[in-house]
C-alpha atoms as a PDB file:
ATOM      1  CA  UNK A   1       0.000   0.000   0.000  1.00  0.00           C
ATOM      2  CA  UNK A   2       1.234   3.504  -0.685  1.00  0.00           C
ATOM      3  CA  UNK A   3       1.930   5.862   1.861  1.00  0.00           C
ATOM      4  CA  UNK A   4      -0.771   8.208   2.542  1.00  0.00           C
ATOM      5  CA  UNK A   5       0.652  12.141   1.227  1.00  0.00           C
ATOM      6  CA  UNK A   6       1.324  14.772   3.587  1.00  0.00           C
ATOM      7  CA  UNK A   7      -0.378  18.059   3.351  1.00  0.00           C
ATOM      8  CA  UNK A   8       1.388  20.874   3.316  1.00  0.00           C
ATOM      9  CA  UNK A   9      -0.904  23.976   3.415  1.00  0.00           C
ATOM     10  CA  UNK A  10       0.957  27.405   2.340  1.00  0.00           C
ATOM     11  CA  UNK A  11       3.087  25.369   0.328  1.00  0.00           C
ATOM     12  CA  UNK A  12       4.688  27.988  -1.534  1.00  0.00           C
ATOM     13  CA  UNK A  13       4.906  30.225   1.674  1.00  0.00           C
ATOM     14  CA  UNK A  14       8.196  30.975   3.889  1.00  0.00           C
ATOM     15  CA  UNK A  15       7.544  27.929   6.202  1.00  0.00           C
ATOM     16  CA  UNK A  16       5.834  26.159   3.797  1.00  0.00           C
ATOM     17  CA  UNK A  17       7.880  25.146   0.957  1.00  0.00           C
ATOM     18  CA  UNK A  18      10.459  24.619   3.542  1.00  0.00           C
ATOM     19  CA  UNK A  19       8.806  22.095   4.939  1.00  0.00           C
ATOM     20  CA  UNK A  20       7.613  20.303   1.573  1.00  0.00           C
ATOM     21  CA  UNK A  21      11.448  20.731   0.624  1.00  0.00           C
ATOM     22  CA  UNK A  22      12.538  18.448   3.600  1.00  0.00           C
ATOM     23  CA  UNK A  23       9.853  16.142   3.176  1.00  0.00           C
ATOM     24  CA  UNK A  24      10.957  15.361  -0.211  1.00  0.00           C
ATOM     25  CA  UNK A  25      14.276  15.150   0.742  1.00  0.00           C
ATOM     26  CA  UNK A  26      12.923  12.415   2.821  1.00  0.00           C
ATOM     27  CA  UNK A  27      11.639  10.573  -0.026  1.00  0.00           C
ATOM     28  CA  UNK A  28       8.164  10.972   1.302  1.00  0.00           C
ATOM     29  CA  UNK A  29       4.638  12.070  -0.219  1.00  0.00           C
ATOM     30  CA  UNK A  30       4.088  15.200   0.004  1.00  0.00           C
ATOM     31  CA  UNK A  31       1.019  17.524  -1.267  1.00  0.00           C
ATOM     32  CA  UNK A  32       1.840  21.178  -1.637  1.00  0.00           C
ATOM     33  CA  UNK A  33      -1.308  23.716  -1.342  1.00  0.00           C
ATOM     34  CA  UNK A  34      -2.195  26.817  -2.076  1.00  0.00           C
ATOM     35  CA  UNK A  35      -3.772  29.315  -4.243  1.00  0.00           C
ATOM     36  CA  UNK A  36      -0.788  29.230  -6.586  1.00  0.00           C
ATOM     37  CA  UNK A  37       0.019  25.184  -6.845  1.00  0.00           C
ATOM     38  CA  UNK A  38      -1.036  22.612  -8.721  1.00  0.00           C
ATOM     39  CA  UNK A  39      -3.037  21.750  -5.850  1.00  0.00           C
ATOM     40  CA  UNK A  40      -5.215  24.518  -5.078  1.00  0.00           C
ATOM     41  CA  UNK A  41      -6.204  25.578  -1.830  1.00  0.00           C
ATOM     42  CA  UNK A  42      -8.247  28.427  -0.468  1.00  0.00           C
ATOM     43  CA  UNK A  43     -10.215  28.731   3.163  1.00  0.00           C
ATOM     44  CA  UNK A  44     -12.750  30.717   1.707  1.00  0.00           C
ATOM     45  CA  UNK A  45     -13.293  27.988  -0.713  1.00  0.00           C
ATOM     46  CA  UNK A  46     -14.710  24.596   0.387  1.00  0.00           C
ATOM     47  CA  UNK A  47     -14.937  23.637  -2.999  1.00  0.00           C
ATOM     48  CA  UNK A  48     -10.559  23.479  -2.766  1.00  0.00           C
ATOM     49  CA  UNK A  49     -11.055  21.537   0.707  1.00  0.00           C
ATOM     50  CA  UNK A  50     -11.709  17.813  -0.719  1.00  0.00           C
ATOM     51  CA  UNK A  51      -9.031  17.367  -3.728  1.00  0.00           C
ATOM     52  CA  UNK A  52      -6.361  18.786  -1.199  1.00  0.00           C
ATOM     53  CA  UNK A  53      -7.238  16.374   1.772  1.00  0.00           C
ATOM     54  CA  UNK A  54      -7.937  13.323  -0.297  1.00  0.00           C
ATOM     55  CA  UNK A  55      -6.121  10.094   1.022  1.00  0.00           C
ATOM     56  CA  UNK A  56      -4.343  12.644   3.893  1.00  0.00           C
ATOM     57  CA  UNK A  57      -3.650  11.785   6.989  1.00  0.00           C
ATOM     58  CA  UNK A  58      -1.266  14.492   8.574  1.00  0.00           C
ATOM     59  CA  UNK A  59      -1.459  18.258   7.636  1.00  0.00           C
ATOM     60  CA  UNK A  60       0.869  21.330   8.146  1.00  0.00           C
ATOM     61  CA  UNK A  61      -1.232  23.878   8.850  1.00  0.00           C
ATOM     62  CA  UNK A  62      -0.947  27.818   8.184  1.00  0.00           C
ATOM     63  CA  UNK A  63      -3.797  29.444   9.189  1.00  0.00           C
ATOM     64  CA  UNK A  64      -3.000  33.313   9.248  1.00  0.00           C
ATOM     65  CA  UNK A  65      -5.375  34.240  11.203  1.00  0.00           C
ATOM     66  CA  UNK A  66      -5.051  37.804  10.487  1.00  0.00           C
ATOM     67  CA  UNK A  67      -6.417  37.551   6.671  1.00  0.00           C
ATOM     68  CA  UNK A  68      -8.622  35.015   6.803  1.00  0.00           C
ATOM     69  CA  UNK A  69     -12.199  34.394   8.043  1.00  0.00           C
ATOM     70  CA  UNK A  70     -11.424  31.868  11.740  1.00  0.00           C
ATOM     71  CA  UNK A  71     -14.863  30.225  11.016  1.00  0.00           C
ATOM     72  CA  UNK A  72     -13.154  29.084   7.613  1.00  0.00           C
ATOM     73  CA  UNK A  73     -10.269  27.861   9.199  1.00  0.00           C
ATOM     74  CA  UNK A  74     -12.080  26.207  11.776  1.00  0.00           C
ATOM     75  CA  UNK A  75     -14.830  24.443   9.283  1.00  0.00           C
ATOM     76  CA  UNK A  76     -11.699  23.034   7.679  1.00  0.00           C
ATOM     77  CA  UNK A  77     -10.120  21.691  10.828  1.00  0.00           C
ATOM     78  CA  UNK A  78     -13.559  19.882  11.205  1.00  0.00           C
ATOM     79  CA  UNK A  79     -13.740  18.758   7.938  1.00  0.00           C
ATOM     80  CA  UNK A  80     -10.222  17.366   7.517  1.00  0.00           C
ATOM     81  CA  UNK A  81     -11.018  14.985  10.664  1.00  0.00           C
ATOM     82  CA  UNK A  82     -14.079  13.908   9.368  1.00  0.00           C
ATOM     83  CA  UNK A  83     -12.118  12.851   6.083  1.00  0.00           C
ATOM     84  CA  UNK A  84      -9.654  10.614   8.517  1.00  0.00           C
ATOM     85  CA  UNK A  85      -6.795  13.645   8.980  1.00  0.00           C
ATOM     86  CA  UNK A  86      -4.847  11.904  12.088  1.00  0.00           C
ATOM     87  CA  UNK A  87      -2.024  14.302  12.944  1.00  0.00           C
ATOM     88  CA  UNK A  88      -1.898  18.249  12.652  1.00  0.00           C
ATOM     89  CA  UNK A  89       1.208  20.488  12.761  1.00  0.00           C
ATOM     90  CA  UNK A  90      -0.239  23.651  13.428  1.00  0.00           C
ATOM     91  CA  UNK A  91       2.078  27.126  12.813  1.00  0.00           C
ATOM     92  CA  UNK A  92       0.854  29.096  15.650  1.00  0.00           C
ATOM     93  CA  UNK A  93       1.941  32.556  17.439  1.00  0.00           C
ATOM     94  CA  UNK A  94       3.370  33.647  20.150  1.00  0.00           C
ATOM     95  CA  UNK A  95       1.262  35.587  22.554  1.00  0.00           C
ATOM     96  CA  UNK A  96       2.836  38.153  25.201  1.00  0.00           C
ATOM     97  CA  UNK A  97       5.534  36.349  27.522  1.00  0.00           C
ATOM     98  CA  UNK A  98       5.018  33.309  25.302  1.00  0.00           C
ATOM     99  CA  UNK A  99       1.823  31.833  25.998  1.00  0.00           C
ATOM    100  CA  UNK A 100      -0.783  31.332  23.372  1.00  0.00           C
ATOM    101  CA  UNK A 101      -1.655  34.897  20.664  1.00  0.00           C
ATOM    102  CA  UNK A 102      -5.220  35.712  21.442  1.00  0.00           C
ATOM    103  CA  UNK A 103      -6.358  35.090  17.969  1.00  0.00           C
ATOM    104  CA  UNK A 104      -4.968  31.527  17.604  1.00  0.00           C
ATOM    105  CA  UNK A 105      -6.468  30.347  20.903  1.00  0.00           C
ATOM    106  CA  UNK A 106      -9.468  28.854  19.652  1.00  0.00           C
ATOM    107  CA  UNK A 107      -7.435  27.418  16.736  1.00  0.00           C
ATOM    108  CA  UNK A 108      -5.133  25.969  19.460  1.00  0.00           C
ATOM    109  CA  UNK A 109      -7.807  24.548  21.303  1.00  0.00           C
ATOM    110  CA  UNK A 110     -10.229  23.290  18.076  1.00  0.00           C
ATOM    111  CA  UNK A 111      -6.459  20.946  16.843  1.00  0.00           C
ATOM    112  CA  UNK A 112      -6.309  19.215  20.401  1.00  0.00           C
ATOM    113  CA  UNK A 113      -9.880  18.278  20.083  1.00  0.00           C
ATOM    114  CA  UNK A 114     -10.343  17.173  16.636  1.00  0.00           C
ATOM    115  CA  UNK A 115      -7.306  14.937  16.091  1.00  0.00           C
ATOM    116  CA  UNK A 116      -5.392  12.471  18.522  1.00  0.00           C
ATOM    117  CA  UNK A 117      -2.102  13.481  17.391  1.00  0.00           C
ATOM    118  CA  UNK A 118      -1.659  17.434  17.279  1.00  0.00           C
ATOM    119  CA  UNK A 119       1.430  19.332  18.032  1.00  0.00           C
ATOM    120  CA  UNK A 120       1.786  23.231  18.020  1.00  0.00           C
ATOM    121  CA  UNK A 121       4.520  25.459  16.955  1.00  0.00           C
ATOM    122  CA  UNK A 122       3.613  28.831  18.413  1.00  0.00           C
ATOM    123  CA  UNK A 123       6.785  30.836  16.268  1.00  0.00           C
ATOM    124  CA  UNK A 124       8.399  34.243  17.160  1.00  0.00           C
ATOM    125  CA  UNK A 125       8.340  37.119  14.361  1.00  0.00           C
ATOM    126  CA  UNK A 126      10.830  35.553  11.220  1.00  0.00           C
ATOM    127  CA  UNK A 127      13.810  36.617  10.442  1.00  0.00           C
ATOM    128  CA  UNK A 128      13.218  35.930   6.892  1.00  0.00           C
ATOM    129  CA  UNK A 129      10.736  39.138   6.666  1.00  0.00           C
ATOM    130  CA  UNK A 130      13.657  41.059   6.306  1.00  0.00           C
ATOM    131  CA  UNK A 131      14.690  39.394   3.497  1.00  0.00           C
ATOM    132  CA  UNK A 132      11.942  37.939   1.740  1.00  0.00           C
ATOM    133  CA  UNK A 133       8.804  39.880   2.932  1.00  0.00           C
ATOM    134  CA  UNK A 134       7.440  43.261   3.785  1.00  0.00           C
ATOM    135  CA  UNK A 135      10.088  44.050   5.474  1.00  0.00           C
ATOM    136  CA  UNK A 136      12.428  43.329   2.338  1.00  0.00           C
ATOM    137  CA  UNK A 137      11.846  47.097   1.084  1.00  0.00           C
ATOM    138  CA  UNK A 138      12.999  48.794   3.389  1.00  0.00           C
ATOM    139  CA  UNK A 139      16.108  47.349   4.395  1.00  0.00           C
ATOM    140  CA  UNK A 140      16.872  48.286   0.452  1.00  0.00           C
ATOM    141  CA  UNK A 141      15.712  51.552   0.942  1.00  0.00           C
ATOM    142  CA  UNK A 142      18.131  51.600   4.457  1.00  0.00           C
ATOM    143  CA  UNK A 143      15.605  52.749   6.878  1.00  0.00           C
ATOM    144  CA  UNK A 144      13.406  50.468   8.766  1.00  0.00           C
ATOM    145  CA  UNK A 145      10.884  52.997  10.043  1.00  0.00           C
ATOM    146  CA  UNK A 146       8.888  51.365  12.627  1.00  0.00           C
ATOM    147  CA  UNK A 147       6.271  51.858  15.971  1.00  0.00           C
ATOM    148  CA  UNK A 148       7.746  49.261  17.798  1.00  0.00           C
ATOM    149  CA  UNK A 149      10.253  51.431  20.475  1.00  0.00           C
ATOM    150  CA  UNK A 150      13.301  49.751  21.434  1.00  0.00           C
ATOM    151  CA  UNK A 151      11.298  47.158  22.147  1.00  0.00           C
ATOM    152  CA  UNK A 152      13.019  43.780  21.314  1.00  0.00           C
ATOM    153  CA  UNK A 153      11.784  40.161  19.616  1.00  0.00           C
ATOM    154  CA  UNK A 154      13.469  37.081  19.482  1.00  0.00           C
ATOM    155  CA  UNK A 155      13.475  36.394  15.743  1.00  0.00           C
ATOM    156  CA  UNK A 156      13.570  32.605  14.438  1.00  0.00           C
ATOM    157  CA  UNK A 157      14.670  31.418  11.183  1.00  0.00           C
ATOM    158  CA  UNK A 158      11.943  29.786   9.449  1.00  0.00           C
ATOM    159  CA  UNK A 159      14.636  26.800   9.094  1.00  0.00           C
ATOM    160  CA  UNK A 160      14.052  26.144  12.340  1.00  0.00           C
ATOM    161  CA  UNK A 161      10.195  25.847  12.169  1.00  0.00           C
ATOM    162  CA  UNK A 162      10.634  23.815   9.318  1.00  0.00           C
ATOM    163  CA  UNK A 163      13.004  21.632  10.839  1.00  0.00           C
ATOM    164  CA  UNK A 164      10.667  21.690  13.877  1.00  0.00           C
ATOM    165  CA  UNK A 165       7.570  20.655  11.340  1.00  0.00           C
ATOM    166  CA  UNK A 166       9.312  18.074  10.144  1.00  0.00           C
ATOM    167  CA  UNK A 167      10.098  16.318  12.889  1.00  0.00           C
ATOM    168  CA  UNK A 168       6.352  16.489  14.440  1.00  0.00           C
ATOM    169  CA  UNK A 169       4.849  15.619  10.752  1.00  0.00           C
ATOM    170  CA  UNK A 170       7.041  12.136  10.720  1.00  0.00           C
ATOM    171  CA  UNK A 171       7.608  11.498  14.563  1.00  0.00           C
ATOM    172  CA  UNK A 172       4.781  10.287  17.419  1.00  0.00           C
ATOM    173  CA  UNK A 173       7.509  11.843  20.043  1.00  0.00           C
ATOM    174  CA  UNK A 174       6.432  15.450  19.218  1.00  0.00           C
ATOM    175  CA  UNK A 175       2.509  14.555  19.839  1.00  0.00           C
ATOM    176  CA  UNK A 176       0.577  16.240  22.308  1.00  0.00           C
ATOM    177  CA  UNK A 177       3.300  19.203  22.856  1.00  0.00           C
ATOM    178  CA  UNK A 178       3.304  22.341  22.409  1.00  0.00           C
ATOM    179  CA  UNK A 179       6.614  24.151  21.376  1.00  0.00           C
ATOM    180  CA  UNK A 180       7.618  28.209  21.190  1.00  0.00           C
ATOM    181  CA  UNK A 181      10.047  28.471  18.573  1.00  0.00           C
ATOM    182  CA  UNK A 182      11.986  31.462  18.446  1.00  0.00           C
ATOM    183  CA  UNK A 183      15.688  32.461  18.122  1.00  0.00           C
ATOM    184  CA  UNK A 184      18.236  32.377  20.897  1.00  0.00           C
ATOM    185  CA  UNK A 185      18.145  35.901  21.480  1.00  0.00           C
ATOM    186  CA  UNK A 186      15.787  38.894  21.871  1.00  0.00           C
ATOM    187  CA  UNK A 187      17.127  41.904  19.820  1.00  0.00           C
ATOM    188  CA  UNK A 188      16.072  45.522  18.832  1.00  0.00           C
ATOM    189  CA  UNK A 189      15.260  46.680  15.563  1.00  0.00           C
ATOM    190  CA  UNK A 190      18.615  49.196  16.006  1.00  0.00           C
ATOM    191  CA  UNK A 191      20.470  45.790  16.690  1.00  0.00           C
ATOM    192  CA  UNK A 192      18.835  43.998  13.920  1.00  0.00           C
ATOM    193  CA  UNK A 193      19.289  47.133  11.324  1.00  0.00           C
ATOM    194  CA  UNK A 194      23.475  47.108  12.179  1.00  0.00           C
ATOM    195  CA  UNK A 195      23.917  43.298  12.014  1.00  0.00           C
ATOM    196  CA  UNK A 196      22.014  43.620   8.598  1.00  0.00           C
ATOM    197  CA  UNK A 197      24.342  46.581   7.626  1.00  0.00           C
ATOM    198  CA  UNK A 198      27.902  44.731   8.637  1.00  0.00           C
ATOM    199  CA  UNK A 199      26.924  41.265   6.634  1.00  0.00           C
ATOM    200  CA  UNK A 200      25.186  43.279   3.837  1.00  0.00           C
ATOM    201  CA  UNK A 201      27.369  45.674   3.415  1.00  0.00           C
ATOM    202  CA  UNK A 202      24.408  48.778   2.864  1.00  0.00           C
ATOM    203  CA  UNK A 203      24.142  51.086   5.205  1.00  0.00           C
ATOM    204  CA  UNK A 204      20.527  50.091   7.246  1.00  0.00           C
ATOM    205  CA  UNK A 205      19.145  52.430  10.234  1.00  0.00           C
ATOM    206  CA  UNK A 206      16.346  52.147  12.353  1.00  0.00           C
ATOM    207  CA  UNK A 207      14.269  54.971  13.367  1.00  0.00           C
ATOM    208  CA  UNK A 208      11.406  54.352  15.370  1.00  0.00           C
ATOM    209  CA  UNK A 209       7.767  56.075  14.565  1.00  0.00           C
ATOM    210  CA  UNK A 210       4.554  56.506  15.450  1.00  0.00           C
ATOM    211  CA  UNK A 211       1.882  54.501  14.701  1.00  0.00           C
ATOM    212  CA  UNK A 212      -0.262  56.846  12.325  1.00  0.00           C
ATOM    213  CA  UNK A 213       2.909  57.546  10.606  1.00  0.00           C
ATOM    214  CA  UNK A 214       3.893  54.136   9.619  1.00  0.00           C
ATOM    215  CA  UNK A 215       0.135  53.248   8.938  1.00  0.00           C
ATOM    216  CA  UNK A 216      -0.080  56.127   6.114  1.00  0.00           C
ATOM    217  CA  UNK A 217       3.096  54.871   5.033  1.00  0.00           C
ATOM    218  CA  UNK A 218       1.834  51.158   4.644  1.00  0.00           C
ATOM    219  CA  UNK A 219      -1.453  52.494   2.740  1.00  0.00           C
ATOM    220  CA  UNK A 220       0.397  54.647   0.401  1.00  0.00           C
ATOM    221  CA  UNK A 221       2.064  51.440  -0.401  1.00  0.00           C
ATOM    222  CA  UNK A 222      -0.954  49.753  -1.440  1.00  0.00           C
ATOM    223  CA  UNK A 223      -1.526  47.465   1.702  1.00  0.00           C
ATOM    224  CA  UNK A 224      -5.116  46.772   2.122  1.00  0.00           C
ATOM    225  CA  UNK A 225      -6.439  48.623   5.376  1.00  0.00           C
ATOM    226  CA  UNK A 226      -6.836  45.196   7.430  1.00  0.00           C
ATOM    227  CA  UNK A 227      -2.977  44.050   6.952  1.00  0.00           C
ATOM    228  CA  UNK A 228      -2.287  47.471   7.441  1.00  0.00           C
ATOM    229  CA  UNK A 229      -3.836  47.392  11.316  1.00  0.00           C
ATOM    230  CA  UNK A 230      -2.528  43.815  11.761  1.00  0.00           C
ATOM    231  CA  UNK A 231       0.978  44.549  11.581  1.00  0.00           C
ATOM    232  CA  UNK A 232       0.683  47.884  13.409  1.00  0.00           C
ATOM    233  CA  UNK A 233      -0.644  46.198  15.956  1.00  0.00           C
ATOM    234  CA  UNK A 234       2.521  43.576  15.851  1.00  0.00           C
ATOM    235  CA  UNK A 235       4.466  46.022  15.678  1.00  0.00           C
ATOM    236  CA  UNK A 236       3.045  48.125  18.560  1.00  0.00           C
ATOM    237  CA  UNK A 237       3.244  44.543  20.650  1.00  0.00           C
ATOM    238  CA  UNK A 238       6.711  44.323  20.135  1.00  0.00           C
ATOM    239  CA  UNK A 239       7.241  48.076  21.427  1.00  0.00           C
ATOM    240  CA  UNK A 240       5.498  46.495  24.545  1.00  0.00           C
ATOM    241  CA  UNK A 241       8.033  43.930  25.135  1.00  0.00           C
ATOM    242  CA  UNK A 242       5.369  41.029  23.715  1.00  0.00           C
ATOM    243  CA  UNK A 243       8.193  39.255  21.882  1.00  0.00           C
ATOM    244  CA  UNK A 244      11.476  39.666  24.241  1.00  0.00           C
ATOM    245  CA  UNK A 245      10.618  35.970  25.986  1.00  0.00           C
ATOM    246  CA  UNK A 246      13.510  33.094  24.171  1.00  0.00           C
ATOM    247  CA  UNK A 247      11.728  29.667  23.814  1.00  0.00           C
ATOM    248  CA  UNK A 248      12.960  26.650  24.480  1.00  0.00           C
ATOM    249  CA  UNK A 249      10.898  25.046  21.308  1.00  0.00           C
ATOM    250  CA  UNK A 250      14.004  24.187  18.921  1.00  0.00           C
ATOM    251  CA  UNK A 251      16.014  22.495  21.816  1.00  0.00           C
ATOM    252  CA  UNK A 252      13.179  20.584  22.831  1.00  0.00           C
ATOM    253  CA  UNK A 253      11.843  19.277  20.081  1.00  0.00           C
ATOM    254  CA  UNK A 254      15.461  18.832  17.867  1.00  0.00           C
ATOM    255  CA  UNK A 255      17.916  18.786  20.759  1.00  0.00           C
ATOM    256  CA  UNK A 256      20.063  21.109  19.468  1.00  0.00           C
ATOM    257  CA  UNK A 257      20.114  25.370  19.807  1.00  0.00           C
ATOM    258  CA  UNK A 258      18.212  27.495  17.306  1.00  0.00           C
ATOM    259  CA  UNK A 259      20.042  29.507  14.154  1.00  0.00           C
ATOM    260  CA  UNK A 260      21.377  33.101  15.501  1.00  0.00           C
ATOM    261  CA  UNK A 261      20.210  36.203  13.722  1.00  0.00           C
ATOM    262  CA  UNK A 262      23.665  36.915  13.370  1.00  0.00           C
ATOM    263  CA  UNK A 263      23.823  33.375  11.351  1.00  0.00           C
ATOM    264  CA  UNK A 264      20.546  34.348   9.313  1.00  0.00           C
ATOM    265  CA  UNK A 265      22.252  37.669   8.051  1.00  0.00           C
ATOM    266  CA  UNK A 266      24.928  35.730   6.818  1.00  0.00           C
ATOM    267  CA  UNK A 267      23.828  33.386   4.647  1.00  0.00           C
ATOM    268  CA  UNK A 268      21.017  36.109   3.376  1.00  0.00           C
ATOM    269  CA  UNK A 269      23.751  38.027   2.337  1.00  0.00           C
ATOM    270  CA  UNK A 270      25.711  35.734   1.004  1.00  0.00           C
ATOM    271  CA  UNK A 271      22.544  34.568  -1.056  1.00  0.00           C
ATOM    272  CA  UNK A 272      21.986  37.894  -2.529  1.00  0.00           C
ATOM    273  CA  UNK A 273      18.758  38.746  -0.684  1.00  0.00           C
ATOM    274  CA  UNK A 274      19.806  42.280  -0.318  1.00  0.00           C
ATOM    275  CA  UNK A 275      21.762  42.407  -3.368  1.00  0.00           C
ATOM    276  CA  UNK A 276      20.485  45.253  -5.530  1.00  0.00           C
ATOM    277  CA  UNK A 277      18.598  43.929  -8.483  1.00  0.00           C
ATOM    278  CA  UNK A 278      18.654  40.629  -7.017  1.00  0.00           C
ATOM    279  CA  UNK A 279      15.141  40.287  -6.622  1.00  0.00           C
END
């Protein structure tokens, strides 16, 4: 009998294809989803739901809570047990001084409930979102304007969730735990913006600003108004000191420390990602 595939939801995301890349590494079956695979996958679209799950029986889960509708997320928890789903991998958030975000509580809670083997990655901000994300522009542009204070987050390379994934997609010793995943440090965007500048070689600055300032700057940009509030309101939470707490996720669940910032400059640098015209 063929082994059933593995679901990998944001499969061409920063965690996701990650996570489908070591899985096929592995030689195992994986199923990539999103809107832009071959394998299409939307929330708001139950019609997507059944050809992704079919013959599934563990899922990666990405629900970004933020910009999407919870009820869809949590109709397709509920369907994806009733088709025989088993095990869920669900990319959380961290919540101030590291207990469970708010807004993925009920998502949190629904996973324990509707499968017998669940685990939960509840993941610090990325460090790749300076590199490949909003966050991208303006390091090129050398100011990182931001409401967020001196406040400080412990950053994790999404190698390390992946990693983390992984392991509780293809293991029964990660069931039933829950791990924060973040770097080994808390740092400042000033801190962040200089070890940027030494490995990239551009000159990067932070200069902190407040919130109706960066929110006109975000809209001018395009954003639409509800990603606009939602990472204000990060932002704002790291200003508060939300994100400062290190887990102990990585260590637990791989038994070894997670990837430094200072490491994640490096090889983005030396990978071009803030290479002009690279992108």
């Amino acid at each position: 009998m063929s082994q059933a595939p593995i679901l990998v939801l944001g499969g061409r995301g920063k965690t996701g294809r990650r996570v489908v890349a070591r899985l096929r590494d592995l030689d195992l079956p994986v199923r990539a989803a999103s809107r832009s695979t071959a394998t299409l996958f939307d929330y708001g679209d139950p019609a997507t739901w059944g050809p992704a799950l079919e013959g599934v029986r563990a899922v990666y889960l990405v629900p970004m809570v933020e910009f999407v509708d919870l009820a869809d997320v949590t109709a397709f928890i509920r369907r994806a047990a009733r088709e025989g789903v088993e095990r869920i991998v669900l990319l959380s958030a961290r919540g101030e001084g590291g207990g469970a975000h708010p807004d993925q509580e009920p998502l949190e809670t629904l996973v324990r409930e509707a499968v017998p083997r669940w685990t939960i990655l509840r993941a610090g901000w990325f460090a790749q979102n300076f590199s490949e994300d909003f966050l991208l522009e303006p390091v090129m542009s050398g100011e990182l304007a931001l409401p967020a204070g001196e406040g400080r987050e412990a950053f994790v390379d999404v190698a390390d969730i992946a990693d983390v994934a992984v392991a509780a997609l293809t293991g029964d010793a990660h069931a039933g735990q829950v791990y924060e995943v973040t770097g080994p440090e808390a740092l400042s965007f000033r801190t962040v913006a200089a070890l940027i500048s030494e490995a990239s070689g551009r000159e990067v600055r932070y200069t902190p600003v407040d919130r109706d300032t960066y929110v006109a700057a975000l809209s001018g940009q395009g954003y639409p108004d509800d990603t606009v509030r939602a990472v204000a309101d990060l932002m704002e939470a790291i200003g508060r000191g939300a994100g400062e707490t290190v887990g102990d996720g990585v260590r637990r669940a791989l038994g070894r420390p997670p990837r430094s910032f200072a490491d994640f400059v490096k090889e983005a640098a030396a990978s071009g990602a803030w290479t002009a015209g690279s992108d």
